[in-house]
PDB file of N, CA and C in Angstrom:
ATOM      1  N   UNK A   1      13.085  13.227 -12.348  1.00  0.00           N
ATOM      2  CA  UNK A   1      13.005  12.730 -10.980  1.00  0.00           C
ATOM      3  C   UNK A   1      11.912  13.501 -10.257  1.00  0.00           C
ATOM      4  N   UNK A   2      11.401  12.728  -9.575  1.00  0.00           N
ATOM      5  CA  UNK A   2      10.325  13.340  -8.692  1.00  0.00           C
ATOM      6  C   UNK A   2      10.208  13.057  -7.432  1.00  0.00           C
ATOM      7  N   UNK A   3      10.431  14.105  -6.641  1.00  0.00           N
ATOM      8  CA  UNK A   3      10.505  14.541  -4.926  1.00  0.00           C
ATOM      9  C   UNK A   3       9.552  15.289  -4.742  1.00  0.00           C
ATOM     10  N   UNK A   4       8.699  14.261  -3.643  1.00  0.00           N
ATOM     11  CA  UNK A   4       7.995  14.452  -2.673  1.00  0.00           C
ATOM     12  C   UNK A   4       8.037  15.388  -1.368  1.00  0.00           C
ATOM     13  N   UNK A   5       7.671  16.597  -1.159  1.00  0.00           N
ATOM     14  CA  UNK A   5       7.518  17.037   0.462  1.00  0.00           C
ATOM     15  C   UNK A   5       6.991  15.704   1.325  1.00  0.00           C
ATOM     16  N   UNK A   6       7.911  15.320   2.414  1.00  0.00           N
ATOM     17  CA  UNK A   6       7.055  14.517   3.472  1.00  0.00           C
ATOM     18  C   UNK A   6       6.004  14.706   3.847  1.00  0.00           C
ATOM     19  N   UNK A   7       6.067  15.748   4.004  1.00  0.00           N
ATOM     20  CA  UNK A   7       3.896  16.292   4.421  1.00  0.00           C
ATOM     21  C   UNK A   7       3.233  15.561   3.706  1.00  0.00           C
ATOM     22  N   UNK A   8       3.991  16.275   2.260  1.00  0.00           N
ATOM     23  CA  UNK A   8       2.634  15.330   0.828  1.00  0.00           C
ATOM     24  C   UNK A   8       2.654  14.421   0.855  1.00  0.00           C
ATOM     25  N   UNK A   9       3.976  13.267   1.186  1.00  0.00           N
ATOM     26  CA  UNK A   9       4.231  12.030   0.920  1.00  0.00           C
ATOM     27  C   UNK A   9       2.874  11.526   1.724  1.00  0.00           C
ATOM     28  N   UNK A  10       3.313  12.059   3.519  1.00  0.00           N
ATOM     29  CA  UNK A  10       2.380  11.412   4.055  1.00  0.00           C
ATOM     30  C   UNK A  10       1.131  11.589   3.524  1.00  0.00           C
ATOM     31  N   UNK A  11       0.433  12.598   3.731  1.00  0.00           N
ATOM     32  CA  UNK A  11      -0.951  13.009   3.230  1.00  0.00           C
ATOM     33  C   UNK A  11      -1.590  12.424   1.868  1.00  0.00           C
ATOM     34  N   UNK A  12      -0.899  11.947   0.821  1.00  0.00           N
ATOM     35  CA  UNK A  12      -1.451  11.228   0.207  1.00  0.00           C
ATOM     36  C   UNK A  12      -0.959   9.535   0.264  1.00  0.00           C
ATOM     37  N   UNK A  13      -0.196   9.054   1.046  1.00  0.00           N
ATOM     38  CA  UNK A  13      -0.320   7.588   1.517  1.00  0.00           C
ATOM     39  C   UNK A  13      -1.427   7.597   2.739  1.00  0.00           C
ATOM     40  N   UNK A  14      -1.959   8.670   3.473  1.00  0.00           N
ATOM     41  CA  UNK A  14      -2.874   8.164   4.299  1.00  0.00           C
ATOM     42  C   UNK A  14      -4.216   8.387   3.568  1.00  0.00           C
ATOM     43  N   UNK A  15      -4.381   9.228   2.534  1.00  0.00           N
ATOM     44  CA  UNK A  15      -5.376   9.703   1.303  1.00  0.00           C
ATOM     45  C   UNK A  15      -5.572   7.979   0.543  1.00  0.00           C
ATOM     46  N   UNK A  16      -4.890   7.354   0.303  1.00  0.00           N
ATOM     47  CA  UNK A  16      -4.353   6.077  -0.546  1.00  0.00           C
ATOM     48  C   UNK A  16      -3.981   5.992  -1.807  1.00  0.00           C
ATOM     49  N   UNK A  17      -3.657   7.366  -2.083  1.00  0.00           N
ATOM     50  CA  UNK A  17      -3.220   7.907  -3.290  1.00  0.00           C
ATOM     51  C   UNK A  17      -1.740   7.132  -3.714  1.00  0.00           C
ATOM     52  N   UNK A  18      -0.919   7.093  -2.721  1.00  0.00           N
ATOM     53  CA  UNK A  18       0.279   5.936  -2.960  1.00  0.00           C
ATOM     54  C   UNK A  18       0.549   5.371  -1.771  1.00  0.00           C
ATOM     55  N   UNK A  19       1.722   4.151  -1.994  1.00  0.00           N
ATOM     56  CA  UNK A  19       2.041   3.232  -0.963  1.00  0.00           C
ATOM     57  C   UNK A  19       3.658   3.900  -0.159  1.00  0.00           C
ATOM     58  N   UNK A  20       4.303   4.243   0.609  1.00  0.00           N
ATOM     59  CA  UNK A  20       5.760   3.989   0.831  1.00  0.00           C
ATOM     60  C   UNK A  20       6.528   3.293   0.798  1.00  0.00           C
ATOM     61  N   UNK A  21       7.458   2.991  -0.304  1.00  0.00           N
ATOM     62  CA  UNK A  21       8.168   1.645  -0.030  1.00  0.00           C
ATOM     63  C   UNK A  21       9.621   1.971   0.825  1.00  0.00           C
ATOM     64  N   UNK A  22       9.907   1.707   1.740  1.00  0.00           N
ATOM     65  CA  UNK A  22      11.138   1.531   2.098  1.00  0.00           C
ATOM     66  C   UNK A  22      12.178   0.984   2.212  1.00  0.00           C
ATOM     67  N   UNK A  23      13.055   1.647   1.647  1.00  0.00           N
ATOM     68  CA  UNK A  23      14.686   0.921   1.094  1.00  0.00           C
ATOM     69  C   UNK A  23      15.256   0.791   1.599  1.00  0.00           C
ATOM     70  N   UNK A  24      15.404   1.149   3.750  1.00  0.00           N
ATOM     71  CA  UNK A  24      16.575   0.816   4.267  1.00  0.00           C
ATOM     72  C   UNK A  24      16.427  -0.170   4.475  1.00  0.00           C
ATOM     73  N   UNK A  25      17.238  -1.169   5.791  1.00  0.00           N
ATOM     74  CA  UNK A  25      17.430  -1.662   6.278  1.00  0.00           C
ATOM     75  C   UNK A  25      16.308  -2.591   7.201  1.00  0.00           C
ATOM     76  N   UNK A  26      15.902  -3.280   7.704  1.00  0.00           N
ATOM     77  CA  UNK A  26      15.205  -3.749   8.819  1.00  0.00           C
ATOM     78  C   UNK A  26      15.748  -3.146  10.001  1.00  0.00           C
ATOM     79  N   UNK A  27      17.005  -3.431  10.246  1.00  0.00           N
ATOM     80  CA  UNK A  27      18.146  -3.096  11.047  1.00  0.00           C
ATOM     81  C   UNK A  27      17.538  -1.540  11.729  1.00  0.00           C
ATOM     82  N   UNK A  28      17.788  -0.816  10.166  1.00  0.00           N
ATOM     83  CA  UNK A  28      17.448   0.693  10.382  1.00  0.00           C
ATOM     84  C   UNK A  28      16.290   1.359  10.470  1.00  0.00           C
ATOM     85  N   UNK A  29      15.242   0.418  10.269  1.00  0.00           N
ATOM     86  CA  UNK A  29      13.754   0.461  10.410  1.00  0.00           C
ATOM     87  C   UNK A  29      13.783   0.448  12.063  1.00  0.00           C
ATOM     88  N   UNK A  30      13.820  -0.793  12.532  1.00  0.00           N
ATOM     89  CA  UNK A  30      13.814  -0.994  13.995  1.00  0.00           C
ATOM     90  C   UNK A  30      14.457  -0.097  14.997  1.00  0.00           C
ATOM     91  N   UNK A  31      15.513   0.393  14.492  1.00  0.00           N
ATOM     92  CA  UNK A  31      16.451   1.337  15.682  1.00  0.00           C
ATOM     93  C   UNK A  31      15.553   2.916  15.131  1.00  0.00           C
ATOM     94  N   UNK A  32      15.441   3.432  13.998  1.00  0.00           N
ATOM     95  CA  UNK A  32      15.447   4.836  13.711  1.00  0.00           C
ATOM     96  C   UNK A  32      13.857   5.322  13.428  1.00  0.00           C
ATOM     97  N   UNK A  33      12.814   3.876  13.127  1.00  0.00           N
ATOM     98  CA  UNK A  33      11.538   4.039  13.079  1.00  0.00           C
ATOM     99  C   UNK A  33      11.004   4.068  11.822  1.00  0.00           C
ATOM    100  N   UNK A  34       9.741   4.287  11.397  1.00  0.00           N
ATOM    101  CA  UNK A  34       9.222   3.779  10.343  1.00  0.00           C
ATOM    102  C   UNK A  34       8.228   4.806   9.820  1.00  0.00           C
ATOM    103  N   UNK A  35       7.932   5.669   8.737  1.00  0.00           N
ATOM    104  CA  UNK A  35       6.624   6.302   8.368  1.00  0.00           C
ATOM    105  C   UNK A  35       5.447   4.807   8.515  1.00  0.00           C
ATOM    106  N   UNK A  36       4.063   5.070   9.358  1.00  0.00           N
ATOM    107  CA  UNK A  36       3.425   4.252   9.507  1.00  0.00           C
ATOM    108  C   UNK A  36       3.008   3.656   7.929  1.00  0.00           C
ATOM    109  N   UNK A  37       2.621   2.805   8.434  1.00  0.00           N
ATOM    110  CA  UNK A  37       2.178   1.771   6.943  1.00  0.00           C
ATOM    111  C   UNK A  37       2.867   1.577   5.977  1.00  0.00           C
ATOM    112  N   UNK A  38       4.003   2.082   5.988  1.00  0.00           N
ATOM    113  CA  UNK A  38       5.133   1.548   5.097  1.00  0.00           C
ATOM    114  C   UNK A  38       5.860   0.265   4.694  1.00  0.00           C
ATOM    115  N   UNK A  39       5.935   0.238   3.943  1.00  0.00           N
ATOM    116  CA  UNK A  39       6.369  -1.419   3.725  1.00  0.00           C
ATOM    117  C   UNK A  39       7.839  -1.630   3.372  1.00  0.00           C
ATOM    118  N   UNK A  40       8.806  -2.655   4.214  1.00  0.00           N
ATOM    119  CA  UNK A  40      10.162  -2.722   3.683  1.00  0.00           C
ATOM    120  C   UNK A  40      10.394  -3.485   2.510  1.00  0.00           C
ATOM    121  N   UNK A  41      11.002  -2.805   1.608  1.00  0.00           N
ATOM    122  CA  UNK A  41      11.364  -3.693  -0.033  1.00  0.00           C
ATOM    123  C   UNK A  41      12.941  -3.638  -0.132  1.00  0.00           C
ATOM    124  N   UNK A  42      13.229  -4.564  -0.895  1.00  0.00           N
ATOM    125  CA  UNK A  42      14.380  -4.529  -1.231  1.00  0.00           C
ATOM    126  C   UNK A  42      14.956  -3.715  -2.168  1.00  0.00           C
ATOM    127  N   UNK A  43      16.320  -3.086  -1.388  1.00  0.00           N
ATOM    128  CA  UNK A  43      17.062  -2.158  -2.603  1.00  0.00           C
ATOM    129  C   UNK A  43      17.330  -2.673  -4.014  1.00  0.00           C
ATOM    130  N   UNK A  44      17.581  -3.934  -3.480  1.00  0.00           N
ATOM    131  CA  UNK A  44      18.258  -4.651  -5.035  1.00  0.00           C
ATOM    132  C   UNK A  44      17.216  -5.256  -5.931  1.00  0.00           C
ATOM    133  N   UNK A  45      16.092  -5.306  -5.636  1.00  0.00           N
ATOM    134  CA  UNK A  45      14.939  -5.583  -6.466  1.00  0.00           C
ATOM    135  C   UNK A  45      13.910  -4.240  -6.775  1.00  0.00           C
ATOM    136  N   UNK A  46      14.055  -3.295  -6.103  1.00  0.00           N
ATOM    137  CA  UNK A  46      13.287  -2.444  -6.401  1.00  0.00           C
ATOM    138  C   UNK A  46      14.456  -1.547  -7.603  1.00  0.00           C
ATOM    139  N   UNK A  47      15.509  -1.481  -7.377  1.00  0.00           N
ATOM    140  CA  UNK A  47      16.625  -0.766  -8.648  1.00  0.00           C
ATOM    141  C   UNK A  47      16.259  -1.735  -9.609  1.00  0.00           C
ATOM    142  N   UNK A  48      16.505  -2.480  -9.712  1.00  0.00           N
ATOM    143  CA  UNK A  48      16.396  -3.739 -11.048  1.00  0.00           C
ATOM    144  C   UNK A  48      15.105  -3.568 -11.410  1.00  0.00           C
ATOM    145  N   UNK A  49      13.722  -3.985 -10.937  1.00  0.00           N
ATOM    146  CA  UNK A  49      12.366  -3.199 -11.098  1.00  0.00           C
ATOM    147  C   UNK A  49      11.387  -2.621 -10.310  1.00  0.00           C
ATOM    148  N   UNK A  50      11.547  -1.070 -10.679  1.00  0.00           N
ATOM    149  CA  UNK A  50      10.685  -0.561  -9.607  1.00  0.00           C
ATOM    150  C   UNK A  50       9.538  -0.451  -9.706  1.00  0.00           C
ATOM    151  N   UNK A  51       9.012  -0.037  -9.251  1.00  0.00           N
ATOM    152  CA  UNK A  51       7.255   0.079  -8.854  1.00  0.00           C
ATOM    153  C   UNK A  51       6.731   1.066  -9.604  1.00  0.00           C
ATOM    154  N   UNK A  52       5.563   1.926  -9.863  1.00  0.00           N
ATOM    155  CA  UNK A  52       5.076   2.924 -10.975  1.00  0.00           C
ATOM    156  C   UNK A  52       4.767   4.198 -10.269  1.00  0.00           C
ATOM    157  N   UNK A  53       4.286   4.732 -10.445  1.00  0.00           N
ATOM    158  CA  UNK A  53       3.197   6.336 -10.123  1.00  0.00           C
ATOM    159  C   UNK A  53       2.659   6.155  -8.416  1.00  0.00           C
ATOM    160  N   UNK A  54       2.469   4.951  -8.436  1.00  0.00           N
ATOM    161  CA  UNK A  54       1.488   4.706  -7.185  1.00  0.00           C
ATOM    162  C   UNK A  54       2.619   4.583  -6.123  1.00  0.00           C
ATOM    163  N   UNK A  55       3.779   4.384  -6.201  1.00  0.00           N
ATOM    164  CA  UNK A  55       4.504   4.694  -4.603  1.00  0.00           C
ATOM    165  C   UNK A  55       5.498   5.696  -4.717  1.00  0.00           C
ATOM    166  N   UNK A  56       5.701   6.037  -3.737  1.00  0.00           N
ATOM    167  CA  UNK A  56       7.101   6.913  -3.364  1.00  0.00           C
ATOM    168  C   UNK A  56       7.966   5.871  -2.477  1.00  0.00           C
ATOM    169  N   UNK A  57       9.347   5.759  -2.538  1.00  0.00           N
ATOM    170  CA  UNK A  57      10.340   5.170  -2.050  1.00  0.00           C
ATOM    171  C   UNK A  57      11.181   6.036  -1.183  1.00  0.00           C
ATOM    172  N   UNK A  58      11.319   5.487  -0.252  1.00  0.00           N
ATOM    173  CA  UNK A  58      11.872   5.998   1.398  1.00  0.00           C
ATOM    174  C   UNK A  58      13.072   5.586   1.562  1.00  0.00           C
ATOM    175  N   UNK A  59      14.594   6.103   1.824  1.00  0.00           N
ATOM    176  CA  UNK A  59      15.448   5.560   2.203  1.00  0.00           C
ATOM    177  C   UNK A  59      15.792   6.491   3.868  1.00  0.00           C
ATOM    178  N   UNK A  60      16.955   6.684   4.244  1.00  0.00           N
ATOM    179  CA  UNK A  60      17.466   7.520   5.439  1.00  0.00           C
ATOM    180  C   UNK A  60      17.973   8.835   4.645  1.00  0.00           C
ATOM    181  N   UNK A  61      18.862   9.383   3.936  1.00  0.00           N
ATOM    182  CA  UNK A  61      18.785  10.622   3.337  1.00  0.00           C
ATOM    183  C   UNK A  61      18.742  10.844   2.044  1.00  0.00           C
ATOM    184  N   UNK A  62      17.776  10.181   1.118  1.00  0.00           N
ATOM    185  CA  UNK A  62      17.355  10.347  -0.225  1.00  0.00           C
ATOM    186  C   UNK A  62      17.862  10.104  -0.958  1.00  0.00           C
ATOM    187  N   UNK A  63      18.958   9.348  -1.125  1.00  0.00           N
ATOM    188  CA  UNK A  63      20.601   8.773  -1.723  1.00  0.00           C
ATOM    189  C   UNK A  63      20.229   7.641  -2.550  1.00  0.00           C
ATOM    190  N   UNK A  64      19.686   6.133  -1.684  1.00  0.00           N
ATOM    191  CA  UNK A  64      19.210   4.706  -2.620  1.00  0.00           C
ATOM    192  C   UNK A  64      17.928   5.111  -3.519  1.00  0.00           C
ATOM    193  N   UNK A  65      16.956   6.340  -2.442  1.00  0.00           N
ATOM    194  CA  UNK A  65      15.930   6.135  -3.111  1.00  0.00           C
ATOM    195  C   UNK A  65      16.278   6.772  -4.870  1.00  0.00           C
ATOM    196  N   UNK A  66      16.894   7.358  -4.906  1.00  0.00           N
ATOM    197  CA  UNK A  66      17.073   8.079  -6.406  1.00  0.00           C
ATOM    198  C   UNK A  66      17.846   7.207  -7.601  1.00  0.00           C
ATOM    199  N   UNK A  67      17.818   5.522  -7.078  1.00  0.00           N
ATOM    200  CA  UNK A  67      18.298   4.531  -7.767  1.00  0.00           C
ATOM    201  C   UNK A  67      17.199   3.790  -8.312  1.00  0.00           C
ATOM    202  N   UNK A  68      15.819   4.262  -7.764  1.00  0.00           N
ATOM    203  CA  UNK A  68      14.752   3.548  -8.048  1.00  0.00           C
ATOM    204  C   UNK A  68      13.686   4.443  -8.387  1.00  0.00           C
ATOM    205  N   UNK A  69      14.476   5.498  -9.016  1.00  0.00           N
ATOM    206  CA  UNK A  69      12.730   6.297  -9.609  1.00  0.00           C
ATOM    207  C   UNK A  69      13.155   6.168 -11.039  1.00  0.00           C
ATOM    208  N   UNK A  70      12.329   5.235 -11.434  1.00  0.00           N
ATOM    209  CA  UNK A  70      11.841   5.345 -12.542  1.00  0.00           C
ATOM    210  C   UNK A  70      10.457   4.730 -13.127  1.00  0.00           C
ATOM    211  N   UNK A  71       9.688   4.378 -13.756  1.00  0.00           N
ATOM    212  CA  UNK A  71       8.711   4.323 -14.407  1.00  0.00           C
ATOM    213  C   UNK A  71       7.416   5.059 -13.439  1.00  0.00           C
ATOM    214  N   UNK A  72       7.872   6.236 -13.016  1.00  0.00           N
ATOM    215  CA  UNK A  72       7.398   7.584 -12.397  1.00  0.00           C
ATOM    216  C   UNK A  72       6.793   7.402 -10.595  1.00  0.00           C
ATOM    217  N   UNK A  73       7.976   6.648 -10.474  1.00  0.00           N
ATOM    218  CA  UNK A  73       8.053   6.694  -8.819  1.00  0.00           C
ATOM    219  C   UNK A  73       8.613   7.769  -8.544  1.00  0.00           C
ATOM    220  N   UNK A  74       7.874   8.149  -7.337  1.00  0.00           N
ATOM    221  CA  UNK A  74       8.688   9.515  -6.407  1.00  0.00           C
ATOM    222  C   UNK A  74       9.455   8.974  -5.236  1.00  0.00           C
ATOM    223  N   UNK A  75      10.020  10.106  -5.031  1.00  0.00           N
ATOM    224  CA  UNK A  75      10.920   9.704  -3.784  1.00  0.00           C
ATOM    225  C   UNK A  75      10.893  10.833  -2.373  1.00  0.00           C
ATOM    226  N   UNK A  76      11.067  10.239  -1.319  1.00  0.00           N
ATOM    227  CA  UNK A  76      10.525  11.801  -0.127  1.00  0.00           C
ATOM    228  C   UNK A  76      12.359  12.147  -0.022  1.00  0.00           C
ATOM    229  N   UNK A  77      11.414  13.601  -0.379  1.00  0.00           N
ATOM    230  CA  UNK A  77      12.602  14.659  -0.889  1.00  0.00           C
ATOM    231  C   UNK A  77      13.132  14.518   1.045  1.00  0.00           C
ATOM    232  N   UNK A  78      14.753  14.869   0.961  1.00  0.00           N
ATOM    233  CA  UNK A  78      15.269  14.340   2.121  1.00  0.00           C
ATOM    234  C   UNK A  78      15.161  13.152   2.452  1.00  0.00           C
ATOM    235  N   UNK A  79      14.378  11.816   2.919  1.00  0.00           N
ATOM    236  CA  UNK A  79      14.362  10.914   3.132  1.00  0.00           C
ATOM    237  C   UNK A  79      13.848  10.651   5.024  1.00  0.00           C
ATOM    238  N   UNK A  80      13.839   9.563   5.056  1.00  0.00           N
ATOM    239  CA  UNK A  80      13.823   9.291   6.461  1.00  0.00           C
ATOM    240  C   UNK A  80      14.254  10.586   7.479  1.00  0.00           C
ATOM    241  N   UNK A  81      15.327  10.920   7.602  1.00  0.00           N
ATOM    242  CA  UNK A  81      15.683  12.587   8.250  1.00  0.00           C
ATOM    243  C   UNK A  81      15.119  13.544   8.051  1.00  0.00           C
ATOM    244  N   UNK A  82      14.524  13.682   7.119  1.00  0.00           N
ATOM    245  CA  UNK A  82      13.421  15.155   6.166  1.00  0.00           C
ATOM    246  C   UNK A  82      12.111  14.668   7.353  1.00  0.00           C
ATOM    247  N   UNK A  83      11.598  13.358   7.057  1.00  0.00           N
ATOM    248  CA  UNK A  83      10.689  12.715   7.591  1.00  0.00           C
ATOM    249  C   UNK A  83      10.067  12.852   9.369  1.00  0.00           C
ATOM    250  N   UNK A  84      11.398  12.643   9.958  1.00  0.00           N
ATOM    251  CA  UNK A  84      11.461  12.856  11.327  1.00  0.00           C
ATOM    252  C   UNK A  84      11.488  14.001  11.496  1.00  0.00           C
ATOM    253  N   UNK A  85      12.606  14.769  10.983  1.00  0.00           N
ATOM    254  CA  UNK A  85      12.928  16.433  11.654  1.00  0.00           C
ATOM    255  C   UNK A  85      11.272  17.502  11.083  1.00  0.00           C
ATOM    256  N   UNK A  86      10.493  16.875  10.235  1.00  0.00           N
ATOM    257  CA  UNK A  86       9.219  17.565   9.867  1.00  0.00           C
ATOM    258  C   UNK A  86       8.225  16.809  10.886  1.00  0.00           C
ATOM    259  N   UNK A  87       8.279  16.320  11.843  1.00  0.00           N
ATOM    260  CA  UNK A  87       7.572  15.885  13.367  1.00  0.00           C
ATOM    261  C   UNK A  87       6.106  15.086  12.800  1.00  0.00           C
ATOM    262  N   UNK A  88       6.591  13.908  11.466  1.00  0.00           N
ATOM    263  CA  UNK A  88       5.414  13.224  11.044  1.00  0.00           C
ATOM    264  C   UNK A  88       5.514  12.162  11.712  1.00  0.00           C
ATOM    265  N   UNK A  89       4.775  11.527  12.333  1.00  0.00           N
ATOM    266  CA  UNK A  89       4.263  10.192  12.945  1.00  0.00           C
ATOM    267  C   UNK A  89       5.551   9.051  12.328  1.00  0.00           C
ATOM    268  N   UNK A  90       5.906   8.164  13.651  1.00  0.00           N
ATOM    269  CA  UNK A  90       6.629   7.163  13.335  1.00  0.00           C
ATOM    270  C   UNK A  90       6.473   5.959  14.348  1.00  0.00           C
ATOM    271  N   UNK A  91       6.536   5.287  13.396  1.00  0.00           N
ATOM    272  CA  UNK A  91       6.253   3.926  14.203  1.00  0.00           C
ATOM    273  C   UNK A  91       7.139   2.854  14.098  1.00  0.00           C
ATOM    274  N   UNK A  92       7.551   1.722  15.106  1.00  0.00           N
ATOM    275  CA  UNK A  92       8.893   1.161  15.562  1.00  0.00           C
ATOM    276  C   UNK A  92       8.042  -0.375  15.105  1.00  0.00           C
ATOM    277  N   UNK A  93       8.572  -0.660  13.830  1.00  0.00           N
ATOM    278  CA  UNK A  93       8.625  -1.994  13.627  1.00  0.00           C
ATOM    279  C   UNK A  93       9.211  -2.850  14.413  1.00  0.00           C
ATOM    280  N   UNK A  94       8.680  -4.360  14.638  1.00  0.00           N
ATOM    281  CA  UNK A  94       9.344  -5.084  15.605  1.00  0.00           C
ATOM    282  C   UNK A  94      10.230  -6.296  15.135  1.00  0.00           C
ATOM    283  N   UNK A  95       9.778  -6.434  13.864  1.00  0.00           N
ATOM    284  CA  UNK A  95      11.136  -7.208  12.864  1.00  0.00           C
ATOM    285  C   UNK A  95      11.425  -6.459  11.803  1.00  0.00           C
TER     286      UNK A  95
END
């Protein structure tokens, strides 16, 4: 398994080194906020097949994302909460 520092996460998704995929909710996107440029995916398609090397997967406390690392996806160590409480940029999706 491989965990990401949020710093790094960010710093190499704004580098374009990888993408963020995010596993919560829309719901929980909209109320709790978003690492910018992140994209919402589905839990139940990203467990069944996940993505490779090139993203790290985002949930709220690092729990779904560790259902979807495999074929050498990372995941941000802590999650969404690691994310915020380390004072990285967030942005409020509107759907």
């Amino acid at each position: 398994m491989r965990s990401l520092d949020p710093a790094e996460a960010y710093r190499r998704a704004q580098n374009g080194e990888l993408r963020i995929l995010d596993l919560r909710t829309r719901a929980e996107r909209r109320r709790l906020g978003a690492p910018p440029g992140s994209a919402h995916v589905s839990l139940l398609q990203h467990v069944a097949h996940p993505e490779g090397e090139d993203v790290v997967y985002l949930c709220q406390h690092a729990v779904r994302s560790k259902l979807a690392l495999r074929n050498g996806a990372a995941e941000v160590a802590g999650g969404f909460k690691a994310w915020s409480e380390s004072g990285l940029p967030v942005e409020h999706p509107q759907r």
